[in-house]
N, C-alpha and C. Protein backbone atom coordinates (compact mmCIF):
# COMPACT_ATOMS: atom_id res chain seq x y z
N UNK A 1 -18.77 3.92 11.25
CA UNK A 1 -18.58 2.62 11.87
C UNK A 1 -17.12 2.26 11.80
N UNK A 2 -16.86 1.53 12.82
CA UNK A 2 -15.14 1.19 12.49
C UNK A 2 -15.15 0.10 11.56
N UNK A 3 -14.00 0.40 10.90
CA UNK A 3 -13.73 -0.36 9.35
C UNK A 3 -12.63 -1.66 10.01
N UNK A 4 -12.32 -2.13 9.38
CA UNK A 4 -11.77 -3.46 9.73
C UNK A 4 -9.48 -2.84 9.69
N UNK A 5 -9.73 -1.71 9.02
CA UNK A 5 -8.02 -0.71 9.34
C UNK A 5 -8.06 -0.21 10.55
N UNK A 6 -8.95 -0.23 11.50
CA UNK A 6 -8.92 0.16 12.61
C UNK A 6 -7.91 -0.63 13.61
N UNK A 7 -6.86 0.29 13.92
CA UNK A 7 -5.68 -0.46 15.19
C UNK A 7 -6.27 -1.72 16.06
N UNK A 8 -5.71 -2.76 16.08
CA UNK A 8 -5.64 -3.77 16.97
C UNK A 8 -4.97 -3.15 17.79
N UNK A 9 -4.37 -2.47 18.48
CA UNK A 9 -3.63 -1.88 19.50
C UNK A 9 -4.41 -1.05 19.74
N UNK A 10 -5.75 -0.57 19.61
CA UNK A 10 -6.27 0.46 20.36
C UNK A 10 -6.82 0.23 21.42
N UNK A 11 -6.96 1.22 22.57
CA UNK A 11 -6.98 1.29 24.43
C UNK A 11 -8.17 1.59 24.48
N UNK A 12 -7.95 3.13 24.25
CA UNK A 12 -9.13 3.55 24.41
C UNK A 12 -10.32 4.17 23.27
N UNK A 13 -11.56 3.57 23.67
CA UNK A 13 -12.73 4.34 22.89
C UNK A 13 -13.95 5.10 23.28
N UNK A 14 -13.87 6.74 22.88
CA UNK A 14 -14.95 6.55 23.13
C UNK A 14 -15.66 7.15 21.81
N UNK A 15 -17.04 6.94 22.29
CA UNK A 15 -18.04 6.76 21.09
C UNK A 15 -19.32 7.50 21.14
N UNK A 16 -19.50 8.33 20.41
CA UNK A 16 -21.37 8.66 20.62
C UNK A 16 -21.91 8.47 18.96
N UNK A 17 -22.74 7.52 19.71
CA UNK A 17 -23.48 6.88 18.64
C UNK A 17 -25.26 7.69 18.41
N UNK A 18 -25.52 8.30 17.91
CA UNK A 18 -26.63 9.24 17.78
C UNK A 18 -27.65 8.70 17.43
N UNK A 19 -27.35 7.94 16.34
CA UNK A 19 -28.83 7.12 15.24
C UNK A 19 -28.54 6.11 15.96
N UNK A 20 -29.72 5.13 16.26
CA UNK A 20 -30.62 4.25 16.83
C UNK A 20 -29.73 2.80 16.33
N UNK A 21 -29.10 3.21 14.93
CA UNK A 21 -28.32 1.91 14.60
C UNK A 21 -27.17 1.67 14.41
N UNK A 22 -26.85 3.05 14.92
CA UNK A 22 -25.42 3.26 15.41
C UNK A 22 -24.17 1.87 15.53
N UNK A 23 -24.77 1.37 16.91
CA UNK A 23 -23.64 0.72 17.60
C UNK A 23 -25.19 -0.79 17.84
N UNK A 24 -25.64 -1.32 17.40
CA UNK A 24 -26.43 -2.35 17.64
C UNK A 24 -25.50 -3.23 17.65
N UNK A 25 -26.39 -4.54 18.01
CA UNK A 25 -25.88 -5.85 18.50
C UNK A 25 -24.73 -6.57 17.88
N UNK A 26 -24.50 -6.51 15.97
CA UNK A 26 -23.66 -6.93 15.06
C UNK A 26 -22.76 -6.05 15.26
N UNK A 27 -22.72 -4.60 15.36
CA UNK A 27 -21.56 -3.87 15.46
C UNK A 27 -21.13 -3.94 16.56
N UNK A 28 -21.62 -4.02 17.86
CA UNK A 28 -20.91 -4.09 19.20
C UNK A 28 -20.29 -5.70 18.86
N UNK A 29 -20.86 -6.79 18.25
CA UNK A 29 -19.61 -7.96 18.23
C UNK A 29 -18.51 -7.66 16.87
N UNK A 30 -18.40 -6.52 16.40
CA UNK A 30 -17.02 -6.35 15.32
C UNK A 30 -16.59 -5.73 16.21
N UNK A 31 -17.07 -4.78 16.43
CA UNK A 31 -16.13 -3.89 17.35
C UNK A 31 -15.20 -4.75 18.63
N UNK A 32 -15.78 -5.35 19.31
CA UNK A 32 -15.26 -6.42 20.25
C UNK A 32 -14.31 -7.45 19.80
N UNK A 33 -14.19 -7.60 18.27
CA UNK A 33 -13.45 -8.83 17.94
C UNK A 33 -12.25 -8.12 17.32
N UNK A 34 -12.64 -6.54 16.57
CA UNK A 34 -11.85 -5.72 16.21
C UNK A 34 -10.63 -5.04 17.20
N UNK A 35 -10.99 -4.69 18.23
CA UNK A 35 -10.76 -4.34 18.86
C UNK A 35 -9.98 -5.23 20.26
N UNK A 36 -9.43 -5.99 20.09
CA UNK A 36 -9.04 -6.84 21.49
C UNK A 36 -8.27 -5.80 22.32
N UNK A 37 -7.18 -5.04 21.98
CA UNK A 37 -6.90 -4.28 23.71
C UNK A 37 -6.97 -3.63 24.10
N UNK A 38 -8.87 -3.05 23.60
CA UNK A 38 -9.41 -1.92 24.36
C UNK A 38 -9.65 -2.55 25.96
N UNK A 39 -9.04 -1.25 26.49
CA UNK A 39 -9.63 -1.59 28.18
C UNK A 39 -10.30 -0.44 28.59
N UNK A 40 -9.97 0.86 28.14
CA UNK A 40 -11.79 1.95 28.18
C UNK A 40 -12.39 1.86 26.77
N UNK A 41 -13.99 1.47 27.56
CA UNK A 41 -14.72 2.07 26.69
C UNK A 41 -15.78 2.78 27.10
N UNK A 42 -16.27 4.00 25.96
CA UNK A 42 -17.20 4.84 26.87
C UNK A 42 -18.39 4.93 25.52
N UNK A 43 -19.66 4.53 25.75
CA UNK A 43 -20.48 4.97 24.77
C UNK A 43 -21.64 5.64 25.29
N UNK A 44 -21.41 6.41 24.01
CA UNK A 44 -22.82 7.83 24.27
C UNK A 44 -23.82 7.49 23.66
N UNK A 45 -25.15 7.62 24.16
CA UNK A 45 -26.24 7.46 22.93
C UNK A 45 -25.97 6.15 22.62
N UNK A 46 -25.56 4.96 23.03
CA UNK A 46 -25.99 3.94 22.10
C UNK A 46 -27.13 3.22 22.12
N UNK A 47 -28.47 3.90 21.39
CA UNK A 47 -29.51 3.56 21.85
C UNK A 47 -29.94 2.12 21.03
N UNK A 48 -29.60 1.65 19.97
CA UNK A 48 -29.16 0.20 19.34
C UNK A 48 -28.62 -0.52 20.48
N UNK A 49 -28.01 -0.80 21.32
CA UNK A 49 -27.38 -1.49 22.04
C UNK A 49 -27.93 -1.75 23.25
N UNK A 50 -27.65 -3.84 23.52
CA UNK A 50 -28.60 -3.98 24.36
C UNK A 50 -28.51 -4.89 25.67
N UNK A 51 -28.80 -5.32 26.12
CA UNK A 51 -28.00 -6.18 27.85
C UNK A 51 -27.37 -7.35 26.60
N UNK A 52 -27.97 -7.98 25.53
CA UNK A 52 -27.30 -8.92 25.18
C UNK A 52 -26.22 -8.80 24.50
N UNK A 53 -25.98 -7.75 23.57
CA UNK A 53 -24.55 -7.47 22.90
C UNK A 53 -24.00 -6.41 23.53
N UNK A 54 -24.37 -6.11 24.85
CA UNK A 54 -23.46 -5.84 25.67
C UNK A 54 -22.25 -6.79 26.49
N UNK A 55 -23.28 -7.68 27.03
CA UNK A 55 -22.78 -9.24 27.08
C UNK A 55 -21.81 -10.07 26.52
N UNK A 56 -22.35 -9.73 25.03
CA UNK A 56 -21.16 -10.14 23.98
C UNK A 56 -20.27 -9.67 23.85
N UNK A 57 -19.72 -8.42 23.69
CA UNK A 57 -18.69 -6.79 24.38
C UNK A 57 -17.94 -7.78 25.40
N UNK A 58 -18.59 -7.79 26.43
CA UNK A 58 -17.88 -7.86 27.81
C UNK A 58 -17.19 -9.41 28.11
N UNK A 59 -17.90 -10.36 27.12
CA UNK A 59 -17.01 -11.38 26.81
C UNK A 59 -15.92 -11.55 25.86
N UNK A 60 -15.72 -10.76 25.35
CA UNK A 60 -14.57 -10.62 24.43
C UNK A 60 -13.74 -9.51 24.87
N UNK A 61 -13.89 -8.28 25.28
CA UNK A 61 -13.16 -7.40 26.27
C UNK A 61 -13.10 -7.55 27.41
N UNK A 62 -12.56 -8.95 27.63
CA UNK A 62 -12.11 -9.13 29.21
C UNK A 62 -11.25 -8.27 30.35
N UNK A 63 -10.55 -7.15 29.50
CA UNK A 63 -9.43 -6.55 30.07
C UNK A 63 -9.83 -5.36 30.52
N UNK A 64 -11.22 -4.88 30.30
CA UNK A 64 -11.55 -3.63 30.20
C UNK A 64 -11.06 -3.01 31.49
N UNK A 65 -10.73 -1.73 31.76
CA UNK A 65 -10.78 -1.67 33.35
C UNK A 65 -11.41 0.17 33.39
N UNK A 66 -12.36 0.26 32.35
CA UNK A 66 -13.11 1.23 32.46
C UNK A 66 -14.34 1.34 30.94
N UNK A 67 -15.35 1.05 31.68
CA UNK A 67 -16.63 1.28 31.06
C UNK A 67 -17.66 1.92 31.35
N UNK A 68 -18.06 3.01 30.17
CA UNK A 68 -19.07 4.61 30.38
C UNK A 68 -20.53 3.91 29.20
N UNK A 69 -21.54 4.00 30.09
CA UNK A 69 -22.51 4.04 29.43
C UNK A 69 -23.92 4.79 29.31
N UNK A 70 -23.63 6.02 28.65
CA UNK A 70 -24.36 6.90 28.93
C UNK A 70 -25.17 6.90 27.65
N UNK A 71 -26.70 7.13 28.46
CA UNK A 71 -27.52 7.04 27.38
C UNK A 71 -28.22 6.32 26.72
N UNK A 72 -27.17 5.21 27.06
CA UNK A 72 -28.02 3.67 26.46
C UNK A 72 -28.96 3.21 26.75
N UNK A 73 -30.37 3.71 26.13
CA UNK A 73 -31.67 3.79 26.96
C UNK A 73 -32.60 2.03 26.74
N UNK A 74 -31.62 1.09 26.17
CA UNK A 74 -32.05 -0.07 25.42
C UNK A 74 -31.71 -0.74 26.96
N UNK A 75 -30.81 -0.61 27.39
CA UNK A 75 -30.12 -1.52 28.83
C UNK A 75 -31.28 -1.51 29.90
N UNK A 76 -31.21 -2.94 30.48
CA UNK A 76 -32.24 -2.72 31.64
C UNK A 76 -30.85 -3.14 32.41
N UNK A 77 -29.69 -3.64 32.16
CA UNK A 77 -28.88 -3.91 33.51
C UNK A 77 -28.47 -5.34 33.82
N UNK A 78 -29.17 -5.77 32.66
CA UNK A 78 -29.05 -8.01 32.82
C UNK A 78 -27.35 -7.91 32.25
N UNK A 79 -27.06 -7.25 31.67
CA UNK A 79 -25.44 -7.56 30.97
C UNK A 79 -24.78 -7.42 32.45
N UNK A 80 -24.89 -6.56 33.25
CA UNK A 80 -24.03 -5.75 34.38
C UNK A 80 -23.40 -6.97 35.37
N UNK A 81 -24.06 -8.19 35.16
CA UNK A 81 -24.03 -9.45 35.74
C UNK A 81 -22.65 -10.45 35.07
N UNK A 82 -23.01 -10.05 33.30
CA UNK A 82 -22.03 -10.57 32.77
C UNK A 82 -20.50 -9.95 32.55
N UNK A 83 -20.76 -8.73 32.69
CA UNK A 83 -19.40 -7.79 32.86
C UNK A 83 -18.94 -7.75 34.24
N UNK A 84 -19.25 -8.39 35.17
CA UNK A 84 -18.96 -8.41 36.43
C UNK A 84 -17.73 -9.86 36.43
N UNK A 85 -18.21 -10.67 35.93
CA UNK A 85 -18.02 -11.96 35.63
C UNK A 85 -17.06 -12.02 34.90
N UNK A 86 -17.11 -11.26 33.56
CA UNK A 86 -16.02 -11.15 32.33
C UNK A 86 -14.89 -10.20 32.19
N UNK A 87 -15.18 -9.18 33.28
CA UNK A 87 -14.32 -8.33 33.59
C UNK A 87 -13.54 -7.76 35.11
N UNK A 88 -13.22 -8.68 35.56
CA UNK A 88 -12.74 -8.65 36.88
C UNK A 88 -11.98 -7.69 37.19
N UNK A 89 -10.83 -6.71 36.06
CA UNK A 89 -10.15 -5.67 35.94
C UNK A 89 -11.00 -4.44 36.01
N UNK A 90 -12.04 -4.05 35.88
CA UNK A 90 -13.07 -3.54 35.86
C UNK A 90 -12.66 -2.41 37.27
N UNK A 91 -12.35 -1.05 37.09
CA UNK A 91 -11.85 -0.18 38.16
C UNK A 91 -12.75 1.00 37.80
N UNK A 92 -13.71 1.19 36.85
CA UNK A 92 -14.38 2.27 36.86
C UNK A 92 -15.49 2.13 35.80
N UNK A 93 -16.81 1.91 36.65
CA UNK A 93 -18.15 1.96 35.90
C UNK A 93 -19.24 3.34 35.95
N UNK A 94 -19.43 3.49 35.24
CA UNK A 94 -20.50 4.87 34.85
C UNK A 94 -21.72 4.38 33.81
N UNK A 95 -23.02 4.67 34.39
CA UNK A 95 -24.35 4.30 34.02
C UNK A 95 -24.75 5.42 34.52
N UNK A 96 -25.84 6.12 33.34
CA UNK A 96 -26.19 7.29 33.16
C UNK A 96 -27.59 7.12 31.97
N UNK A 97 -28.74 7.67 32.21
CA UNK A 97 -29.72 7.81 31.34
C UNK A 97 -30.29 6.73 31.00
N UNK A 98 -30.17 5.97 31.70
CA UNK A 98 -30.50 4.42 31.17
C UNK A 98 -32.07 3.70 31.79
N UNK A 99 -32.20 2.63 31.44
CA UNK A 99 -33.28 2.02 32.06
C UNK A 99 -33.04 1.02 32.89
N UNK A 100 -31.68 0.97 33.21
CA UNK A 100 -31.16 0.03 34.16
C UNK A 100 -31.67 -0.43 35.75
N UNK A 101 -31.95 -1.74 35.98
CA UNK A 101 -32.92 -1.91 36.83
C UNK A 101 -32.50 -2.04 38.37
N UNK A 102 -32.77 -1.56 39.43
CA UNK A 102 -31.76 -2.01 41.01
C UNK A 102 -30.90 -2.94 41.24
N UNK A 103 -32.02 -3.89 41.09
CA UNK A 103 -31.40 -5.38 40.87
C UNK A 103 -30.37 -5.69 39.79
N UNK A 104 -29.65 -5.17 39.27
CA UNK A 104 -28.52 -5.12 38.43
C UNK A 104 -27.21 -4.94 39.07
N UNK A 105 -27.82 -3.70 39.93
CA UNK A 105 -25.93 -3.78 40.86
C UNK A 105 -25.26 -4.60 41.51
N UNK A 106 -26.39 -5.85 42.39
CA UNK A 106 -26.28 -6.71 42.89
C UNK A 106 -24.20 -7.11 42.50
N UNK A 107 -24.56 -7.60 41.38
CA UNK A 107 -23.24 -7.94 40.89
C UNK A 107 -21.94 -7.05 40.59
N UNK A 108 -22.32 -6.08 40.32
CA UNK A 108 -21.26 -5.01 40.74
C UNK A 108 -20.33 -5.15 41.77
N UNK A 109 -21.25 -5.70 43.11
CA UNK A 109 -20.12 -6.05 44.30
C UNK A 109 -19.18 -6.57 44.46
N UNK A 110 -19.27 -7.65 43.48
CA UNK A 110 -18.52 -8.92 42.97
C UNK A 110 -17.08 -8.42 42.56
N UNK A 111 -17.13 -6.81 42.11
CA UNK A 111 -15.75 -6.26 41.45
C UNK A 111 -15.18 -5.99 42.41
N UNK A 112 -13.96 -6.58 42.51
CA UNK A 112 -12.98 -6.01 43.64
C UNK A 112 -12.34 -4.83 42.99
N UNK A 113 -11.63 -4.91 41.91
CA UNK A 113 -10.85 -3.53 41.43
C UNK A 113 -11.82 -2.35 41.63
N UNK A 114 -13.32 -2.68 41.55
CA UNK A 114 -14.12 -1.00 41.05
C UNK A 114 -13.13 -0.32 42.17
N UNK A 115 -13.08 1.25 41.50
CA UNK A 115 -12.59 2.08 42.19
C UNK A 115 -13.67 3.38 42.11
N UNK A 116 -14.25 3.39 41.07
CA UNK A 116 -15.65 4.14 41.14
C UNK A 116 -16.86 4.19 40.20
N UNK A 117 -17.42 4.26 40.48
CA UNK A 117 -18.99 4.15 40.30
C UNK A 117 -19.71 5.85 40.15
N UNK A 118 -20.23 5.23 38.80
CA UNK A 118 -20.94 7.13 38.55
C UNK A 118 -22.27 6.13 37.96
N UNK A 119 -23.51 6.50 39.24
CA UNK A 119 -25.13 6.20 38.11
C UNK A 119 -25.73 7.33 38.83
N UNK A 120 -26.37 7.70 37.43
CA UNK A 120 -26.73 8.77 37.34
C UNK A 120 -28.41 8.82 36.66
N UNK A 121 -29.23 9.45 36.74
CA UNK A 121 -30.63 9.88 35.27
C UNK A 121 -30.85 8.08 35.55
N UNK A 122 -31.01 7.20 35.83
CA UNK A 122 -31.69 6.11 35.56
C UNK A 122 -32.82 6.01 35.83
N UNK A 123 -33.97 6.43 35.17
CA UNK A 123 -35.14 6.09 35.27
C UNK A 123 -36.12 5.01 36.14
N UNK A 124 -35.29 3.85 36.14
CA UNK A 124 -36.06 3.10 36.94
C UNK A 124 -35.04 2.10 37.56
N UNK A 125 -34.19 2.84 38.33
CA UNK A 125 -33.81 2.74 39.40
C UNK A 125 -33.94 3.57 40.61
N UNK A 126 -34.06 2.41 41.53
CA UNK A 126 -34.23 2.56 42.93
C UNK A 126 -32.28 2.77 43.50
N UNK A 127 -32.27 3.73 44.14
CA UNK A 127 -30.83 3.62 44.30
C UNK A 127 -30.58 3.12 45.33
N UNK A 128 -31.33 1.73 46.57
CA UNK A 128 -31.16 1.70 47.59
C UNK A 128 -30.24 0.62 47.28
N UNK A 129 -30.00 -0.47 46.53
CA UNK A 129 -29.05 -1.28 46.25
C UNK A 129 -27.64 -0.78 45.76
N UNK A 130 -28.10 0.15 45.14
CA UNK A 130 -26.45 0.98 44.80
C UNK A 130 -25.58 1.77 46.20
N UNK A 131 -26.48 1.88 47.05
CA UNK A 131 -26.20 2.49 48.59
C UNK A 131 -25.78 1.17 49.28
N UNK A 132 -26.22 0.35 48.99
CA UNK A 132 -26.05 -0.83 49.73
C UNK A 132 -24.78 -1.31 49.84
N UNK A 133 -24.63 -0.85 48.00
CA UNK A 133 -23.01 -1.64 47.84
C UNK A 133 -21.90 -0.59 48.15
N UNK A 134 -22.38 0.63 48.28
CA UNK A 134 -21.22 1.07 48.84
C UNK A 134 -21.27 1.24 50.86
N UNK A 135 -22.13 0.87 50.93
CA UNK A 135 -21.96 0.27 52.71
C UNK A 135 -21.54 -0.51 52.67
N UNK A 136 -21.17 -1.85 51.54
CA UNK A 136 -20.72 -2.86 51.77
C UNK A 136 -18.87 -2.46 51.34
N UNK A 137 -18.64 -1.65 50.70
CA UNK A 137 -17.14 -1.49 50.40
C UNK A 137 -16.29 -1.49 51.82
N UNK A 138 -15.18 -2.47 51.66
CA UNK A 138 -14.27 -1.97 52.64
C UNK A 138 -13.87 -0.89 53.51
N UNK A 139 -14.09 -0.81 54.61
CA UNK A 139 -13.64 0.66 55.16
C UNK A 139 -11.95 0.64 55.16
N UNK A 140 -11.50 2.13 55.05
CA UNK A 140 -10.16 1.94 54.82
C UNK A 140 -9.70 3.03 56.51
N UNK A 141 -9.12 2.45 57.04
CA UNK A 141 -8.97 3.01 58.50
C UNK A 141 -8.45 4.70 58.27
N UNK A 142 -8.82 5.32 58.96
CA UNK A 142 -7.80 6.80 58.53
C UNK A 142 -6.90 6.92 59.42
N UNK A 143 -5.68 7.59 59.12
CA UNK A 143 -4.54 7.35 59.67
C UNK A 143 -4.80 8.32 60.84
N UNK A 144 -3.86 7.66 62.06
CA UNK A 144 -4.14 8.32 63.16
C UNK A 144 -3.70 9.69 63.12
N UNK A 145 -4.14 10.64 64.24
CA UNK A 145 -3.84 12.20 64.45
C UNK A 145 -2.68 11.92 64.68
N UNK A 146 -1.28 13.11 64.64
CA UNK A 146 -0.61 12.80 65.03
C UNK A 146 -0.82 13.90 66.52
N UNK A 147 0.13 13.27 67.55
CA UNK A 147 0.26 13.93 69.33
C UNK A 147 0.34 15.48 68.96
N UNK A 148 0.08 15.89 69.61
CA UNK A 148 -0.40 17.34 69.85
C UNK A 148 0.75 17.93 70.16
């Protein structure tokens, strides 16, 4: 677990949390208060961890501008609303193995920075809302041919 000597200047983390009590709700808010200028974070396995102290994470790491959550089979996807909200810097999300629900991406759209999106293994998702939002992304014109 991170100890309280752990850098206030640290960026990036990532993490695989194996046992069940790994990274739960009390440790995802030290870690978050420990930690102010992480802006990646990537956790493996955090099967302790849950839409609500994810929530709590994503209100205190406002800066994030890359978050991996693979594995986290506790998530149905209600946080994804609040990290949308709390993290406007937000340029690269990855959901993987999870129980994360369609209706979760909804708010994803909301990120202007995303620059990409990895969901992957989600059990009970429908991916027609995640298609949705990338029909809804900006088209970026392609530059003309040049004359022959």
């Amino acid at each position: 677990m991170i100890q309280s000597a752990a850098p206030a200047s640290l960026r990036t983390l990532h993490l695989d949390c194996p046992a069940p009590t790994a990274l739960g709700p009390l440790a995802a808010a030290r870690l978050a208060v420990q930690l102010p200028a992480l802006r990646a974070l990537h956790l493996t396995d955090a099967c302790g961890l849950t839409d609500e102290a994810l929530a709590g994470l994503a209100g205190r790491l406002t800066d994030l501008t890359d978050l991996g959550l693979l594995g986290c089979r506790n998530l149905r996807g209600v946080a994804l609303r609040d990290i949308a909200a709390a993290c406007p810097r937000l340029r690269s999300l990855a959901i993987s193995r999870s129980t994360v629900q369609a209706i979760a991406f909804e708010p994803v759209s909301r990120l202007e920075r995303l620059e990409s999106l990895s969901v992957s293994a989600c059990a009970r998702t429908d991916y027609t809302p995640v298609l949705n939002l990338v029909a809804a992304c900006p088209r970026t014109p392609l530059p003309a041919a040049p004359p022959p």
